[in-house]
C-alpha atoms as a PDB file:
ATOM      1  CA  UNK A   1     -50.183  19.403  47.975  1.00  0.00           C
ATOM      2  CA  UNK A   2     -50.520  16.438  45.655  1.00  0.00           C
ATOM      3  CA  UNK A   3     -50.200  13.045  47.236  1.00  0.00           C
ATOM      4  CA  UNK A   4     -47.688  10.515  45.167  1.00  0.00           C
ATOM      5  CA  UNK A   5     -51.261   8.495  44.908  1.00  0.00           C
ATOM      6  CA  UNK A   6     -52.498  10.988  42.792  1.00  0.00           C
ATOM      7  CA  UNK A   7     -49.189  11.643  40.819  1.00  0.00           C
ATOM      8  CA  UNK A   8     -49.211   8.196  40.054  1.00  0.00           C
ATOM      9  CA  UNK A   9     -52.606   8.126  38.501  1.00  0.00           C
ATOM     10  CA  UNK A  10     -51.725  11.357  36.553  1.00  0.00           C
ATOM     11  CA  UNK A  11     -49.250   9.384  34.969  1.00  0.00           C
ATOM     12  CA  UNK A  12     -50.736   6.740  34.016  1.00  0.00           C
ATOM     13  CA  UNK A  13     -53.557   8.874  32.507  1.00  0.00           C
ATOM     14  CA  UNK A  14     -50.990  10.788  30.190  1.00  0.00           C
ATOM     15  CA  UNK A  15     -49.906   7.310  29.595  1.00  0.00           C
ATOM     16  CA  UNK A  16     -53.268   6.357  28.106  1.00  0.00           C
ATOM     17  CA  UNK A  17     -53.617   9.388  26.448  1.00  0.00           C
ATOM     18  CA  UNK A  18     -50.393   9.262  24.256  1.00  0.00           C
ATOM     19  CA  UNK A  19     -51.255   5.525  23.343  1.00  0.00           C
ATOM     20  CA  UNK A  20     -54.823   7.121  22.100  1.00  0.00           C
ATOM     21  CA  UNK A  21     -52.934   9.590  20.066  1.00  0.00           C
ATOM     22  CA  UNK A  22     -51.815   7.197  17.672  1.00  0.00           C
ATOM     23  CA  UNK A  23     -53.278   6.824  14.460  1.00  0.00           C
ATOM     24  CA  UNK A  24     -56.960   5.931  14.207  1.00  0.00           C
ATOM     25  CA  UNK A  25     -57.999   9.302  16.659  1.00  0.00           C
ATOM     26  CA  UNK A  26     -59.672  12.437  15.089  1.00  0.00           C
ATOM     27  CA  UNK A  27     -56.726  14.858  16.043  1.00  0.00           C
ATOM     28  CA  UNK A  28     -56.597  18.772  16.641  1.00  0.00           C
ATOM     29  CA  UNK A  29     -57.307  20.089  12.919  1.00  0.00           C
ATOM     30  CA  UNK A  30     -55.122  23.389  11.781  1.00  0.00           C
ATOM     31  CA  UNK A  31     -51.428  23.941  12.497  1.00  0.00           C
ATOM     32  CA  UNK A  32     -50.114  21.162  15.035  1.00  0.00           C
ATOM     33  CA  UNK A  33     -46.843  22.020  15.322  1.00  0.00           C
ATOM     34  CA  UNK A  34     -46.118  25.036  17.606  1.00  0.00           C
ATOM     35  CA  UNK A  35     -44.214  25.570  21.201  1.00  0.00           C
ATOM     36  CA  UNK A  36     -43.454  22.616  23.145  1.00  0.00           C
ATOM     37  CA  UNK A  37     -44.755  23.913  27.123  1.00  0.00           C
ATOM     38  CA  UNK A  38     -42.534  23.012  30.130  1.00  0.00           C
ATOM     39  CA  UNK A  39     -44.457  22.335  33.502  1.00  0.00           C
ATOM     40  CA  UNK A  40     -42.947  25.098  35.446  1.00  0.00           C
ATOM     41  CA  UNK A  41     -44.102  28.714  37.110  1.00  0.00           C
ATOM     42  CA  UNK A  42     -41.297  31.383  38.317  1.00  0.00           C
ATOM     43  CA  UNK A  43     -42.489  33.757  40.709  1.00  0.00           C
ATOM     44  CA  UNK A  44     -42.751  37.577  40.196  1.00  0.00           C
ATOM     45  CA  UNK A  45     -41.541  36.729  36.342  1.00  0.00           C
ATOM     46  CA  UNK A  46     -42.865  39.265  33.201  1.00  0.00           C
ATOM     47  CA  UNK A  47     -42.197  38.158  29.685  1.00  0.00           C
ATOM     48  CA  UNK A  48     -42.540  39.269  26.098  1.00  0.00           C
ATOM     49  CA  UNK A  49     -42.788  36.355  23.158  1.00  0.00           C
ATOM     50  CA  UNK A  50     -42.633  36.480  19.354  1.00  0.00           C
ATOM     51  CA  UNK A  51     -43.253  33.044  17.431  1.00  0.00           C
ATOM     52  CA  UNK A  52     -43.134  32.392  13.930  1.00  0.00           C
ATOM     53  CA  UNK A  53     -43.872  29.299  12.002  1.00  0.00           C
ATOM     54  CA  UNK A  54     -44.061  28.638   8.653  1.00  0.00           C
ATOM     55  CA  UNK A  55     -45.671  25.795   6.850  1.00  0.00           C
ATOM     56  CA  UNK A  56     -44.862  24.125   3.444  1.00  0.00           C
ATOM     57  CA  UNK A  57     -47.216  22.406   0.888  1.00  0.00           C
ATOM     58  CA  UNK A  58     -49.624  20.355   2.708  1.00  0.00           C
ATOM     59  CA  UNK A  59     -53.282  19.234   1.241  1.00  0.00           C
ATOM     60  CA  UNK A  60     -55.735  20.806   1.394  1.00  0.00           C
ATOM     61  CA  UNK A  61     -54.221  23.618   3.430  1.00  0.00           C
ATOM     62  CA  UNK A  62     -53.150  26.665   1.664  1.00  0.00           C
ATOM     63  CA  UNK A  63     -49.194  26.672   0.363  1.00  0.00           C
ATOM     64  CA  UNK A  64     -46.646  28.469   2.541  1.00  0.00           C
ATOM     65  CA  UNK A  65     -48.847  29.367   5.311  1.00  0.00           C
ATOM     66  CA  UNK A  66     -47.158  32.094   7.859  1.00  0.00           C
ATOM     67  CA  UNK A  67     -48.241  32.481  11.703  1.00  0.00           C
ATOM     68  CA  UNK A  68     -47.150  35.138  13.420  1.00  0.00           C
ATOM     69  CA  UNK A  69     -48.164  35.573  17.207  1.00  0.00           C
ATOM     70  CA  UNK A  70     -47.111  38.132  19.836  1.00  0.00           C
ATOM     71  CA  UNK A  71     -47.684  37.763  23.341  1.00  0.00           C
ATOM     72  CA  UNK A  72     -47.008  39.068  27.313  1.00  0.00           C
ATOM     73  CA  UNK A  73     -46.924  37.422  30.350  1.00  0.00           C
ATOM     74  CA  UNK A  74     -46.868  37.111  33.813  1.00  0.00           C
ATOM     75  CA  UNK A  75     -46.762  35.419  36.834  1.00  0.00           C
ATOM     76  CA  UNK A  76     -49.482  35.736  39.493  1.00  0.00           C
ATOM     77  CA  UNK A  77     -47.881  33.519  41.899  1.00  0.00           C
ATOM     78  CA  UNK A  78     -44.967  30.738  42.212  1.00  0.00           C
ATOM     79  CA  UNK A  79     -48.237  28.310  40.927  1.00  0.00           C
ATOM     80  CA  UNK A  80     -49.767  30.265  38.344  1.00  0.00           C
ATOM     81  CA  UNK A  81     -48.587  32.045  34.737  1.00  0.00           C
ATOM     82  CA  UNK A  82     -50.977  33.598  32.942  1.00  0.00           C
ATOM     83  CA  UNK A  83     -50.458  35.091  28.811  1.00  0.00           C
ATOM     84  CA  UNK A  84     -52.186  36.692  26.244  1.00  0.00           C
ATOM     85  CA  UNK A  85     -51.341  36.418  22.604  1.00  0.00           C
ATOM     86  CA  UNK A  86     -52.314  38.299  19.241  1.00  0.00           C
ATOM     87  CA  UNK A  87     -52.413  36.006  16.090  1.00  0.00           C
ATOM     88  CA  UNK A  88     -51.695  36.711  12.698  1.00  0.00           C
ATOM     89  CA  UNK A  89     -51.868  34.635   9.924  1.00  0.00           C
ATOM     90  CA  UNK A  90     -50.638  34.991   5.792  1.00  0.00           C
ATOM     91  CA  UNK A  91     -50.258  32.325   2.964  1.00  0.00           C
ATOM     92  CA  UNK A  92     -50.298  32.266  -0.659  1.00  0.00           C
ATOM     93  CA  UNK A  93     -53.617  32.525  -0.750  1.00  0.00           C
ATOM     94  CA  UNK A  94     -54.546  35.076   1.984  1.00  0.00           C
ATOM     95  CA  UNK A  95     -52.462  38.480   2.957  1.00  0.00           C
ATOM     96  CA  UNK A  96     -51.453  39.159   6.434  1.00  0.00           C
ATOM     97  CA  UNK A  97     -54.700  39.719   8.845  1.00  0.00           C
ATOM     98  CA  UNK A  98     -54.764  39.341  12.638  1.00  0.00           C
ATOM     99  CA  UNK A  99     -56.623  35.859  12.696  1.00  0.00           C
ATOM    100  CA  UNK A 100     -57.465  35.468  16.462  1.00  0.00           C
ATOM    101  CA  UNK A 101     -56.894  36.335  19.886  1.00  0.00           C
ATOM    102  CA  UNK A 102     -55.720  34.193  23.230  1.00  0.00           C
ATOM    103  CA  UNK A 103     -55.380  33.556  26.511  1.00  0.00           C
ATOM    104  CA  UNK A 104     -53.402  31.109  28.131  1.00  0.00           C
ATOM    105  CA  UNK A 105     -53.033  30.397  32.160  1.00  0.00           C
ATOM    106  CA  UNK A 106     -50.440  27.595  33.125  1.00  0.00           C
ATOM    107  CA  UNK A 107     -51.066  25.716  36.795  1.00  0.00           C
ATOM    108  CA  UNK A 108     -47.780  23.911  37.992  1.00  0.00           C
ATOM    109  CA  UNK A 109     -48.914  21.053  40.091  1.00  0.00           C
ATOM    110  CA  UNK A 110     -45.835  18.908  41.565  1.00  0.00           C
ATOM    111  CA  UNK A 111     -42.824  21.190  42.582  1.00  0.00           C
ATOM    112  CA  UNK A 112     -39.635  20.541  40.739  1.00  0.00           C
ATOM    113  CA  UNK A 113     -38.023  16.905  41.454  1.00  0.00           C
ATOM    114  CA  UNK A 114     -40.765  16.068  43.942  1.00  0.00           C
ATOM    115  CA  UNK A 115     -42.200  13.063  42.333  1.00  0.00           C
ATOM    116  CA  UNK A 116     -40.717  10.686  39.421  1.00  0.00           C
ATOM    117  CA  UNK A 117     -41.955  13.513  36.914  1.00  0.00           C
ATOM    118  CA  UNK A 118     -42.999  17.245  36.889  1.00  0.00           C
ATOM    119  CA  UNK A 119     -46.805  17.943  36.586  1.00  0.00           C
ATOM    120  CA  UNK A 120     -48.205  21.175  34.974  1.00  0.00           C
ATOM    121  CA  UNK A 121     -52.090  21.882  33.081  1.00  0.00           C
ATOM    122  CA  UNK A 122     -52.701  24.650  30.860  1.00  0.00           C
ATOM    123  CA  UNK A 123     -55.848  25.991  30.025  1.00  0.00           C
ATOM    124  CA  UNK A 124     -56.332  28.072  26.825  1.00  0.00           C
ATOM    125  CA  UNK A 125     -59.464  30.093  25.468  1.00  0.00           C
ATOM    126  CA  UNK A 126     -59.160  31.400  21.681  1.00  0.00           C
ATOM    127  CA  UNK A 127     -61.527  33.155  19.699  1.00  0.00           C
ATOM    128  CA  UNK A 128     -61.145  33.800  16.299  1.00  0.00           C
ATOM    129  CA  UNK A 129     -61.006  37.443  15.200  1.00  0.00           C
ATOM    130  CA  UNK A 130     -63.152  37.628  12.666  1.00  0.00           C
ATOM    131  CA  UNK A 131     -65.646  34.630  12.429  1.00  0.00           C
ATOM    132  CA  UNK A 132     -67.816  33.596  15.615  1.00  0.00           C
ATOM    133  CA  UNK A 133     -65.360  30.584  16.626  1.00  0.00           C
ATOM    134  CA  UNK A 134     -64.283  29.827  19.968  1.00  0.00           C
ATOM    135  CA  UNK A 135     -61.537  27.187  21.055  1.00  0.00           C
ATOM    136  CA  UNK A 136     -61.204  25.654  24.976  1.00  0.00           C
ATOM    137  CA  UNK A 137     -58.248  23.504  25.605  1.00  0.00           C
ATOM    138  CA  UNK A 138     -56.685  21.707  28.443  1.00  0.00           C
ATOM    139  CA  UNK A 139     -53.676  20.679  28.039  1.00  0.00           C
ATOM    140  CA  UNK A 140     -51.725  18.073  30.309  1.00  0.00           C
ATOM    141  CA  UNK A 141     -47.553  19.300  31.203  1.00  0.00           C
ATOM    142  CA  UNK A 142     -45.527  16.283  32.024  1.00  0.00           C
ATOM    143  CA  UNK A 143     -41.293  16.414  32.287  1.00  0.00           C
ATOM    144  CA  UNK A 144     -38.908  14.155  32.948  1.00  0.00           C
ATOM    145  CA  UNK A 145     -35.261  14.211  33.854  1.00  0.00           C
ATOM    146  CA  UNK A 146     -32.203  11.442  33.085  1.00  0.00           C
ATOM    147  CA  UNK A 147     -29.134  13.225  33.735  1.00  0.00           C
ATOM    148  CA  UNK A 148     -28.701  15.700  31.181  1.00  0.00           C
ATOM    149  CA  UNK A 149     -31.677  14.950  29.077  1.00  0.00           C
ATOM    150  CA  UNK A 150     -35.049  16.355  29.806  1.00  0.00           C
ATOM    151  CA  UNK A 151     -38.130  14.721  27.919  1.00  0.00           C
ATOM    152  CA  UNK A 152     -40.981  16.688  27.760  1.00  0.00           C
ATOM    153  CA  UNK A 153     -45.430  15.784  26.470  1.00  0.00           C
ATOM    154  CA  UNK A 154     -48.310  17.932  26.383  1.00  0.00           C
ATOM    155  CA  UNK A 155     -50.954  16.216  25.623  1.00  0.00           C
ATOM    156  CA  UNK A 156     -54.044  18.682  24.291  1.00  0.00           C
ATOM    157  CA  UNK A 157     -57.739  18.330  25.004  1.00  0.00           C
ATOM    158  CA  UNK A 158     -59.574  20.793  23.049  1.00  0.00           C
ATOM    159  CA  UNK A 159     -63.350  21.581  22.079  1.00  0.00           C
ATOM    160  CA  UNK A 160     -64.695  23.862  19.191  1.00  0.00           C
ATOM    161  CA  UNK A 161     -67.934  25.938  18.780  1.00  0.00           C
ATOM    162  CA  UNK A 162     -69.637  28.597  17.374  1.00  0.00           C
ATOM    163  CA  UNK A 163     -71.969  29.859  14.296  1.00  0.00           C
ATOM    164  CA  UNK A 164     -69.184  29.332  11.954  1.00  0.00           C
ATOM    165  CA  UNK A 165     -67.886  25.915  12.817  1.00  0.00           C
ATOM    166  CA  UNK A 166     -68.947  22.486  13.548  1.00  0.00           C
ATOM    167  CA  UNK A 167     -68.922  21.634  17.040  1.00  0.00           C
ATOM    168  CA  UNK A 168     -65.976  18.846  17.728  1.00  0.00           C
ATOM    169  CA  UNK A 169     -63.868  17.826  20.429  1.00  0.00           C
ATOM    170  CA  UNK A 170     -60.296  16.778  19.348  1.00  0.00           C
ATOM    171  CA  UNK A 171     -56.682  16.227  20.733  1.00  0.00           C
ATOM    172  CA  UNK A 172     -53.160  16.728  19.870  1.00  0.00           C
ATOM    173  CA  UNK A 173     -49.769  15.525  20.919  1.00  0.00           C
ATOM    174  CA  UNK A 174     -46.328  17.734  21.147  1.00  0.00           C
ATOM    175  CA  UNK A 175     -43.366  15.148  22.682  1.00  0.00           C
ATOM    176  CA  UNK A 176     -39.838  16.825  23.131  1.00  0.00           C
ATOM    177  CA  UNK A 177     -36.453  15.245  24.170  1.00  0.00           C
ATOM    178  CA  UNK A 178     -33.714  17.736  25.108  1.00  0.00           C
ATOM    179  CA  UNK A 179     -30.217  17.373  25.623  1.00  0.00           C
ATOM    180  CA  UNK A 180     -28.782  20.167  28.264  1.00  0.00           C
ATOM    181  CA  UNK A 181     -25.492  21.125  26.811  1.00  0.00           C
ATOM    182  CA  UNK A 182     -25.780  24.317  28.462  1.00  0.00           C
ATOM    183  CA  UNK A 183     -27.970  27.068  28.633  1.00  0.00           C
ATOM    184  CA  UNK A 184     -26.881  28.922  25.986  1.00  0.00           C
ATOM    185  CA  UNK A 185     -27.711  25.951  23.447  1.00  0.00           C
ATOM    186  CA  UNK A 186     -29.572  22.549  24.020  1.00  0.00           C
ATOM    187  CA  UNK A 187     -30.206  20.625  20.836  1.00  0.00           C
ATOM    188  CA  UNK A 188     -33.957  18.125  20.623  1.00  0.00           C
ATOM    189  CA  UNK A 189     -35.559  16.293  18.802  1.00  0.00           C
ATOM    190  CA  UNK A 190     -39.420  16.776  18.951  1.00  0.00           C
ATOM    191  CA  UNK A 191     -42.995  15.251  17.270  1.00  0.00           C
ATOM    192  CA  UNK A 192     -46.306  16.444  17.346  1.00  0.00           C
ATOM    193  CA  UNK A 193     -49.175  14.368  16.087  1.00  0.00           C
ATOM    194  CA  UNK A 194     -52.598  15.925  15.148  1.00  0.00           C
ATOM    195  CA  UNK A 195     -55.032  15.525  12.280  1.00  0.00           C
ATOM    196  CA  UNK A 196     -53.593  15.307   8.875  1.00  0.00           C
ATOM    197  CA  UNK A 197     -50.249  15.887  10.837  1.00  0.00           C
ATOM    198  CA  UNK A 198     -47.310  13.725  11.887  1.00  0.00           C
ATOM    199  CA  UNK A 199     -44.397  15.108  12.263  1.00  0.00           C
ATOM    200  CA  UNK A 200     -41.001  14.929  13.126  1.00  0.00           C
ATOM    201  CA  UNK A 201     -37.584  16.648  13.158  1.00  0.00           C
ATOM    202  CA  UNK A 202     -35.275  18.444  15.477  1.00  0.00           C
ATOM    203  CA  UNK A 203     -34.823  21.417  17.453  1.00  0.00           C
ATOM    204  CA  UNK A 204     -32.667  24.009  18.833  1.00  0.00           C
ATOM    205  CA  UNK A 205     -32.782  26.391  22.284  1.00  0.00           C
ATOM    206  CA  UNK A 206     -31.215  28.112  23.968  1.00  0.00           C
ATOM    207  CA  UNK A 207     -31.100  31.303  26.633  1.00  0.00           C
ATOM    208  CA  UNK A 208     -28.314  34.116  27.515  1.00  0.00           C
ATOM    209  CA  UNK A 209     -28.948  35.738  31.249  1.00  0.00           C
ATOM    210  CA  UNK A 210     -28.718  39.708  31.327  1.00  0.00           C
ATOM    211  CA  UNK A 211     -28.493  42.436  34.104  1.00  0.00           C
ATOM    212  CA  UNK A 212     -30.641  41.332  36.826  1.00  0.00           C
ATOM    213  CA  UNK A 213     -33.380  38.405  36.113  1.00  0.00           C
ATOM    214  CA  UNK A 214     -33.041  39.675  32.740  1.00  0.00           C
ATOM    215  CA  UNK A 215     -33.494  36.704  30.547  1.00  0.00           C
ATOM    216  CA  UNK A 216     -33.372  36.155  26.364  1.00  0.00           C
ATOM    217  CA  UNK A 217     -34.218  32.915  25.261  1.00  0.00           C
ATOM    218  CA  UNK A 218     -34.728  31.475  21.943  1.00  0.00           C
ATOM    219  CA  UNK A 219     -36.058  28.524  19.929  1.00  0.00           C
ATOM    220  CA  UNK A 220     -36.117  27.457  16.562  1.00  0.00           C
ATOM    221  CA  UNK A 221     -36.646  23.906  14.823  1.00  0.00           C
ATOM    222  CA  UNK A 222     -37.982  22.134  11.847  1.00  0.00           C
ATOM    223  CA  UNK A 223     -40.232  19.606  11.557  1.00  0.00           C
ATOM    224  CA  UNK A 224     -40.776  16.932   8.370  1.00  0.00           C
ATOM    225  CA  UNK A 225     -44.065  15.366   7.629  1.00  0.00           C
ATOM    226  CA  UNK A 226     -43.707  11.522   7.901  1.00  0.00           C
ATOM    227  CA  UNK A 227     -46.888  10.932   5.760  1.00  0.00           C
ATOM    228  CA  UNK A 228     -48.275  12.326   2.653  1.00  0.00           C
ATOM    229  CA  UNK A 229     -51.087  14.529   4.485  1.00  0.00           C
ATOM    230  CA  UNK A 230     -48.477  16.115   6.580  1.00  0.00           C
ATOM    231  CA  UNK A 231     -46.840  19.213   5.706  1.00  0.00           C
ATOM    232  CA  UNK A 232     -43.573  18.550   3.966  1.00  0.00           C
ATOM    233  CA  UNK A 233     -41.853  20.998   6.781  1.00  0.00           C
ATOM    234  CA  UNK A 234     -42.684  23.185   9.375  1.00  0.00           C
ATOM    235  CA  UNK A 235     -40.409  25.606  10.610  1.00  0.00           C
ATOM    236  CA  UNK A 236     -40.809  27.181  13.982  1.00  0.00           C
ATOM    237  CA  UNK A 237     -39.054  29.676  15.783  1.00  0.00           C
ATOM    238  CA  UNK A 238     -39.477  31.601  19.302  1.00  0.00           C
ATOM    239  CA  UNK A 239     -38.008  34.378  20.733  1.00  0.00           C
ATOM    240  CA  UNK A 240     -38.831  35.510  24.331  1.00  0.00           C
ATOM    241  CA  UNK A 241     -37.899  38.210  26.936  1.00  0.00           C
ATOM    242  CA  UNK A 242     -38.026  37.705  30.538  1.00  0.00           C
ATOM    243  CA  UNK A 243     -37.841  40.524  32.918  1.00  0.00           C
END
């Protein structure tokens, strides 16, 4: 069990580190915008997930990039979630070809309501499917609620390595504030900051309970660059299936 001692210094930590995202810090290269993670495990839970994001112009990146990535998960305990995901990847440039594999494993820390915020850290390991690049990232889960709004940061550590890349250590930013209509819908707003990326724009989700713990949720949302190295938009969508 966390003491509030050390909850407090986790927050001021993710504190610092959104104040370091600004602009003037080498940020994660690639696609930055992408699923906004919430801090919290359920027990005995299974899912399958489908994203889908595609990119507009941006420099230097190739036009009308497409990312595709399929995934299961599960739940090892009420603490732990663990997930691995196929990638795919297709632009203008550049047909459809699986471009690398993952695994994810999320640790909620604080139980729900415990302490001023909700505490999570995910961990994910990537390697690229064809090129000898590998990607570790940490990622800090931090949620807050005020009545029916939920805000929501993960803040991303992240280093690179391998034959085929330069060995770097960078960070990106995903921030999410979510209005709880009801569970079938829950409009957002949500940026993500990363190299060559700031971006902005809102969001949709929503979920509709089946038979049993039967779940179906859904997300979709589209971001707009807010500088001219940004992507113009970014759409994003999610669809997942808990069982």
């Amino acid at each position: 069990m966390f003491k509030a001692a050390a909850i407090q210094k986790c927050s001021a930590t993710l504190f610092l580190m959104v104040l370091i995202a600004g602009p003037g810090v080498c940020l994660a290269d690639g696609i930055v915008v992408s699923k906004i993670y919430h801090p919290y495990v359920q027990p005995l839970e299974q899912e399958l997930e489908w994203r889908a994001l595609f990119q507009d112009e941006q420099p230097s990146v190739a036009d009308h990039t497409r990312l595709y990535q399929m995934a299961y998960g599960r739940s090892l305990s009420d603490r732990w979630f663990v997930e691995f995901y196929v990638v795919g990847k297709a632009s203008d440039d550049q047909s459809f070809d699986i471009e690398a594999y993952e695994f994810e494993a999320k640790w909620q820390l604080t139980e729900q309501g415990e302490f001023w915020a909700d505490w999570g850290l995910l961990f994910e390991l990537e390697k690229e499917a064809n090129e000898d690049v590998w990607e570790l990232a940490t990622a800090v889960l931090a949620e807050k609620e005020w009545g029916k709004w939920s805000g929501t940061a993960n803040f991303y550590i992240a280093g690179e390595w391998g034959s085929d890349i330069k060995d770097e250590l960078e960070t990106k930013l995903g921030l999410q504030a979510r209005y709880r209509y009801s569970r079938a819908f829950e409009p957002a707003v949500e940026f993500y900051a990363g190299e060559n990326t700031r971006g902005l724009g809102p969001a949709f989700l929503g979920q509709v309970k089946l038979s049993g713990k039967r779940k179906f949720k859904w997300e979709a949302g589209i971001i707009f660059g807010l500088d001219s190295k940004s992507p113009n938009r970014t759409l994003r969508f999610l669809a997942e299936f808990e069982f």
